[in-house]
PDB file of N, CA and C in Angstrom:
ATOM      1  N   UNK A   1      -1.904 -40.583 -75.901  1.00  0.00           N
ATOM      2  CA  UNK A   1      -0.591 -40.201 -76.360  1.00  0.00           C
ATOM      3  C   UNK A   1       0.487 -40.616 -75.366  1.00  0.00           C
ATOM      4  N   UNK A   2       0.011 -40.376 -74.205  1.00  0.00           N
ATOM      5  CA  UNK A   2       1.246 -40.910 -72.664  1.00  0.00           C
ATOM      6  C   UNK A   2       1.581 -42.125 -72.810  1.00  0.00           C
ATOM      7  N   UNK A   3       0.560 -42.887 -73.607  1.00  0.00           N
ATOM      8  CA  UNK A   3       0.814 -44.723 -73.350  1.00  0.00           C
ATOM      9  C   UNK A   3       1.225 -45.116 -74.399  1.00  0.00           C
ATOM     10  N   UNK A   4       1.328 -44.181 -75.362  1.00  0.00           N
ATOM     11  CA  UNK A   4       2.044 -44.682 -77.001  1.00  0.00           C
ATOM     12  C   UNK A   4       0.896 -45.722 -77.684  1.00  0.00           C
ATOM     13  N   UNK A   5       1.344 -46.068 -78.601  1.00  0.00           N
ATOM     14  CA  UNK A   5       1.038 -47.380 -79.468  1.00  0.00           C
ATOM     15  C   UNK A   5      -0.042 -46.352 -80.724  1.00  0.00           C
ATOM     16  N   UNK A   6      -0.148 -45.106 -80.675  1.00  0.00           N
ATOM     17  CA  UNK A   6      -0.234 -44.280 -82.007  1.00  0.00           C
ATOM     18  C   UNK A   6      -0.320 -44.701 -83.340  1.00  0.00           C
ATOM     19  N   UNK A   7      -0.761 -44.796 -84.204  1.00  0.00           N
ATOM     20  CA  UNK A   7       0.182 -45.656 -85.642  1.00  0.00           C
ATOM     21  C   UNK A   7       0.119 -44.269 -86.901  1.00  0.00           C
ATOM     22  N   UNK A   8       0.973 -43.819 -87.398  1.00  0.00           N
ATOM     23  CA  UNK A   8       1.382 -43.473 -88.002  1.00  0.00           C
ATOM     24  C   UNK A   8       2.045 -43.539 -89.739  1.00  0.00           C
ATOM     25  N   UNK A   9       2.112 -42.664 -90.616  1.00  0.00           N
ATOM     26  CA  UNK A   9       2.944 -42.787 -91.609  1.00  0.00           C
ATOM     27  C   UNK A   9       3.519 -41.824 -91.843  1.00  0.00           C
ATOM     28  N   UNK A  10       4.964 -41.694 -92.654  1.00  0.00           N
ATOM     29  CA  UNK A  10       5.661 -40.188 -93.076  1.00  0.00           C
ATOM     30  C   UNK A  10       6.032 -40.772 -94.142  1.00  0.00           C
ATOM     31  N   UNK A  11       6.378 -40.181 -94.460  1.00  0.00           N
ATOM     32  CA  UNK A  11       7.445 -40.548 -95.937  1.00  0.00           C
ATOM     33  C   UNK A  11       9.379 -39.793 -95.669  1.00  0.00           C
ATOM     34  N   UNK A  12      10.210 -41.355 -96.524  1.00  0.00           N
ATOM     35  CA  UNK A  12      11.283 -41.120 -96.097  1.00  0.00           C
ATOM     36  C   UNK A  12      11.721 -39.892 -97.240  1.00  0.00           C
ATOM     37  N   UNK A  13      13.284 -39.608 -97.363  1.00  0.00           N
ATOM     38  CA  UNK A  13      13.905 -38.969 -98.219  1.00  0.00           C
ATOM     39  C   UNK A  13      13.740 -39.343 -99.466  1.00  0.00           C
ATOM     40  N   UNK A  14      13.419 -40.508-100.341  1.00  0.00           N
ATOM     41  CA  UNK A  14      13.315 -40.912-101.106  1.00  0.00           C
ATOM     42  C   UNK A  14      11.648 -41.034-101.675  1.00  0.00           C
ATOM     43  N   UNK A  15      10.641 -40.685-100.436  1.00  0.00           N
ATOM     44  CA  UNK A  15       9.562 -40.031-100.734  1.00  0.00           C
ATOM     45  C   UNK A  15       8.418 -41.236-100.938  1.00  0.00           C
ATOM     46  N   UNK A  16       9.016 -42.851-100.070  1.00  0.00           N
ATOM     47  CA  UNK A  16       8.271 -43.725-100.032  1.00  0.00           C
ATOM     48  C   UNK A  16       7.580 -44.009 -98.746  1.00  0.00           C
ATOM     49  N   UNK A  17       6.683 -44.508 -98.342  1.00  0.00           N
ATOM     50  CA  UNK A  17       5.609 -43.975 -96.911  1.00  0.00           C
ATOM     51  C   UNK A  17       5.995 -45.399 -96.417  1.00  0.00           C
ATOM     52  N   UNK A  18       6.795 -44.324 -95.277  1.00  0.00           N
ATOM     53  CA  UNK A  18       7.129 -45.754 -93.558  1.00  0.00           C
ATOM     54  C   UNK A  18       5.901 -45.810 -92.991  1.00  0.00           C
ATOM     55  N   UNK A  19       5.988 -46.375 -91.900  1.00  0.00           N
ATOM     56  CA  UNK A  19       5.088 -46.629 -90.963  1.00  0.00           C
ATOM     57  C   UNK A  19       5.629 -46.373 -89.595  1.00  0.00           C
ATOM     58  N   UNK A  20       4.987 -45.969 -88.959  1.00  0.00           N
ATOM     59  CA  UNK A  20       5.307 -45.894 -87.503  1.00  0.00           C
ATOM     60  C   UNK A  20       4.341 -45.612 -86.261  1.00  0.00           C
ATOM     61  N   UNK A  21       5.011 -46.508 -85.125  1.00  0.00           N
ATOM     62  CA  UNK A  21       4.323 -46.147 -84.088  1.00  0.00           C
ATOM     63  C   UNK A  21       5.054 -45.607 -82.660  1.00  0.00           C
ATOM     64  N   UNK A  22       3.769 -45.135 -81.881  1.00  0.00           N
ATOM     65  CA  UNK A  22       4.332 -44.065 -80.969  1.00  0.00           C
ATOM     66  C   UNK A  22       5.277 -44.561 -79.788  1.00  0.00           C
ATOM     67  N   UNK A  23       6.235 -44.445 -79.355  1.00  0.00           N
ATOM     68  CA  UNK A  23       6.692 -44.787 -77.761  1.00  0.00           C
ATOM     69  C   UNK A  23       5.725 -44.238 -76.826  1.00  0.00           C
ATOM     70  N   UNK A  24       5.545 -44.884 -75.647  1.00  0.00           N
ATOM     71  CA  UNK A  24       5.161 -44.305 -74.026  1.00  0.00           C
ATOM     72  C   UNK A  24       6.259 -43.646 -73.713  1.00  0.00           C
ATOM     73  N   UNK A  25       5.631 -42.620 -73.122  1.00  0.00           N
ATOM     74  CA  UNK A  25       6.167 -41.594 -72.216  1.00  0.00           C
ATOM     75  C   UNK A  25       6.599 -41.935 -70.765  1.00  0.00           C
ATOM     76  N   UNK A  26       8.135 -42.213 -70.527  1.00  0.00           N
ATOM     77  CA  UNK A  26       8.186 -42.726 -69.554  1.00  0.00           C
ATOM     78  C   UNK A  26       8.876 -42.407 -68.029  1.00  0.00           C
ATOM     79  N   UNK A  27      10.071 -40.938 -68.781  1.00  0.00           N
ATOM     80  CA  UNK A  27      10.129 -39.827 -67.443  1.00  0.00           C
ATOM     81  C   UNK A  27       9.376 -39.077 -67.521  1.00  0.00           C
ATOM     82  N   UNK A  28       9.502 -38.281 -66.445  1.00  0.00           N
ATOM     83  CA  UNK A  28       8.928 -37.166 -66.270  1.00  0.00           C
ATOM     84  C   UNK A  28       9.309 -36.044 -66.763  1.00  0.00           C
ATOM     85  N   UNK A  29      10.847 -35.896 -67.254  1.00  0.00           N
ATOM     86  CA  UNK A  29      10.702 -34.859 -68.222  1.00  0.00           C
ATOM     87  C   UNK A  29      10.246 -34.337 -69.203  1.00  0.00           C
ATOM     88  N   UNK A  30      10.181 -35.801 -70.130  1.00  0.00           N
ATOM     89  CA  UNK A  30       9.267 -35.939 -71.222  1.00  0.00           C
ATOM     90  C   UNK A  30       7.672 -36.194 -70.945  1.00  0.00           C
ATOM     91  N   UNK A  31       7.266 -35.925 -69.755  1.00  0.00           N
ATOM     92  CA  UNK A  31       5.961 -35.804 -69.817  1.00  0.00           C
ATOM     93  C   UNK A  31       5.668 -34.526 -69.498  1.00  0.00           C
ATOM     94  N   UNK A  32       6.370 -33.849 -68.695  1.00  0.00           N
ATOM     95  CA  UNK A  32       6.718 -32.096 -68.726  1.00  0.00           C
ATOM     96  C   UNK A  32       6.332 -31.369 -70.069  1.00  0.00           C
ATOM     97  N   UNK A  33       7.824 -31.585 -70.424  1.00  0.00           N
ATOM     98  CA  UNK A  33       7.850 -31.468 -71.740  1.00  0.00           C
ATOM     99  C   UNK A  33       6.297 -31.715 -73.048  1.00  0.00           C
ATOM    100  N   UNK A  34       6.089 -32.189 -72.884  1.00  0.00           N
ATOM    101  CA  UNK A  34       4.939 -33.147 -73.899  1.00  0.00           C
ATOM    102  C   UNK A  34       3.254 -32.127 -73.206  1.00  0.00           C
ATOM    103  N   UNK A  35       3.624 -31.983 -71.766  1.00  0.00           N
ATOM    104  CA  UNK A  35       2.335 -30.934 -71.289  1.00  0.00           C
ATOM    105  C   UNK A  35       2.352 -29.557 -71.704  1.00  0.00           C
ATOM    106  N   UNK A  36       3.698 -29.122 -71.942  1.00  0.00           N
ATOM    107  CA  UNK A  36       3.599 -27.716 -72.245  1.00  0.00           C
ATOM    108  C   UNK A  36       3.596 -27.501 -73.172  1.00  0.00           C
ATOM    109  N   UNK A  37       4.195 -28.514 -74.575  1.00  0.00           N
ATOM    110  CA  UNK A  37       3.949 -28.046 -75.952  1.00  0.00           C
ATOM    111  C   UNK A  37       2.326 -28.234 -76.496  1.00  0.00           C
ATOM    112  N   UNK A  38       1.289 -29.446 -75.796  1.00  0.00           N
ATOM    113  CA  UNK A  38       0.330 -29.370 -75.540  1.00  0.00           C
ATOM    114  C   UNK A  38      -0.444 -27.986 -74.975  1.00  0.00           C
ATOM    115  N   UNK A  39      -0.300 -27.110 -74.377  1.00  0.00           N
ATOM    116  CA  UNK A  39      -0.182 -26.023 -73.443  1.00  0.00           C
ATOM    117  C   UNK A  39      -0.911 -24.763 -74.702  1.00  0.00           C
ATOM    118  N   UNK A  40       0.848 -24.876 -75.440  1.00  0.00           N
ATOM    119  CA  UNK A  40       1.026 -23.995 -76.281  1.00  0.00           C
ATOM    120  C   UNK A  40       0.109 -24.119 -77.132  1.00  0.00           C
ATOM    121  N   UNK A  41      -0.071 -25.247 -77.708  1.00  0.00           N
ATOM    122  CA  UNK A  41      -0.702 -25.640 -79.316  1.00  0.00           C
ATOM    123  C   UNK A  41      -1.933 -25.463 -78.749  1.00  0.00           C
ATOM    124  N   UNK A  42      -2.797 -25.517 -77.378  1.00  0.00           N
ATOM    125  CA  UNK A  42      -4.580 -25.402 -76.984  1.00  0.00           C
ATOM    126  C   UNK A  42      -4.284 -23.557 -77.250  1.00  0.00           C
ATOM    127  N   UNK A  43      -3.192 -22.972 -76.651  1.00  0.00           N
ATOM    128  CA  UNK A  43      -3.302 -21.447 -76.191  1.00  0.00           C
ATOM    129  C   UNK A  43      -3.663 -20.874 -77.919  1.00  0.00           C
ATOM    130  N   UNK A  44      -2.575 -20.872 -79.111  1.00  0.00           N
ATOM    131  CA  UNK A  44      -2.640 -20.581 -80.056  1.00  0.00           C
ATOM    132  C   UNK A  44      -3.294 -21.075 -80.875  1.00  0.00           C
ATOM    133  N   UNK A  45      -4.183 -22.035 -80.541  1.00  0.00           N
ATOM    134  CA  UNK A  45      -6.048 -22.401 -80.879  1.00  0.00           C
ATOM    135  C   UNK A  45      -6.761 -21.432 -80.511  1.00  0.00           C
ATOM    136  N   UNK A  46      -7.059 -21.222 -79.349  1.00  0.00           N
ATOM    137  CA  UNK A  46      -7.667 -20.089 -79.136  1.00  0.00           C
ATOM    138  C   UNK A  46      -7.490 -19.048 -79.098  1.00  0.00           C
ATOM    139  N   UNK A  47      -5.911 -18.364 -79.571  1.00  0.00           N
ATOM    140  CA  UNK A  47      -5.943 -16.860 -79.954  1.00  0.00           C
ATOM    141  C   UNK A  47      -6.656 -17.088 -81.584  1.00  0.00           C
ATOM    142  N   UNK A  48      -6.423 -18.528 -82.081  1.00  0.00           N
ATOM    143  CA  UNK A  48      -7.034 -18.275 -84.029  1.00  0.00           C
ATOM    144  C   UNK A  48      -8.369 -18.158 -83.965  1.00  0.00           C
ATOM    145  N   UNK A  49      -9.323 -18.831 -82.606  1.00  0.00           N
ATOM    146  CA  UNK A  49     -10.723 -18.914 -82.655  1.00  0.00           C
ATOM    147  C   UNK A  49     -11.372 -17.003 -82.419  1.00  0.00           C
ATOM    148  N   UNK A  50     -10.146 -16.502 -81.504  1.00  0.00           N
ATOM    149  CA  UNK A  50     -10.690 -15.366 -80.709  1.00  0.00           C
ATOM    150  C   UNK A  50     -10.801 -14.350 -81.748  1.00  0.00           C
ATOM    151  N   UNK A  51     -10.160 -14.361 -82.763  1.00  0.00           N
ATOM    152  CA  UNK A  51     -10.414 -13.488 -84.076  1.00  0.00           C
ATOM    153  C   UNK A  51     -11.243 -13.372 -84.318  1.00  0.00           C
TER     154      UNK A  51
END
């Protein structure tokens, strides 16, 4: 995910499927950033497993 090149699809407003791929991560804020929402999303995995 840090080094990009991901490939992707969404669909626009009109509800036809783009394509896309990922950027590299290239300050450090955004790799901050990118560790802790990572962080979050492992923590509230395992409060759904601990049920």
């Amino acid at each position: 995910m840090i080094r990009g090149g991901l490939n992707g699809q969404r669909r626009n407003g009109e509800g036809r499927v783009r394509r896309s791929q990922t950027r590299a991560i290239n300050g450090i804020d955004q790799n901050v950033t990118l560790n802790r929402a990572l962080w979050t999303l492992a923590e509230g995995m395992l409060r759904l497993k601990t049920r």
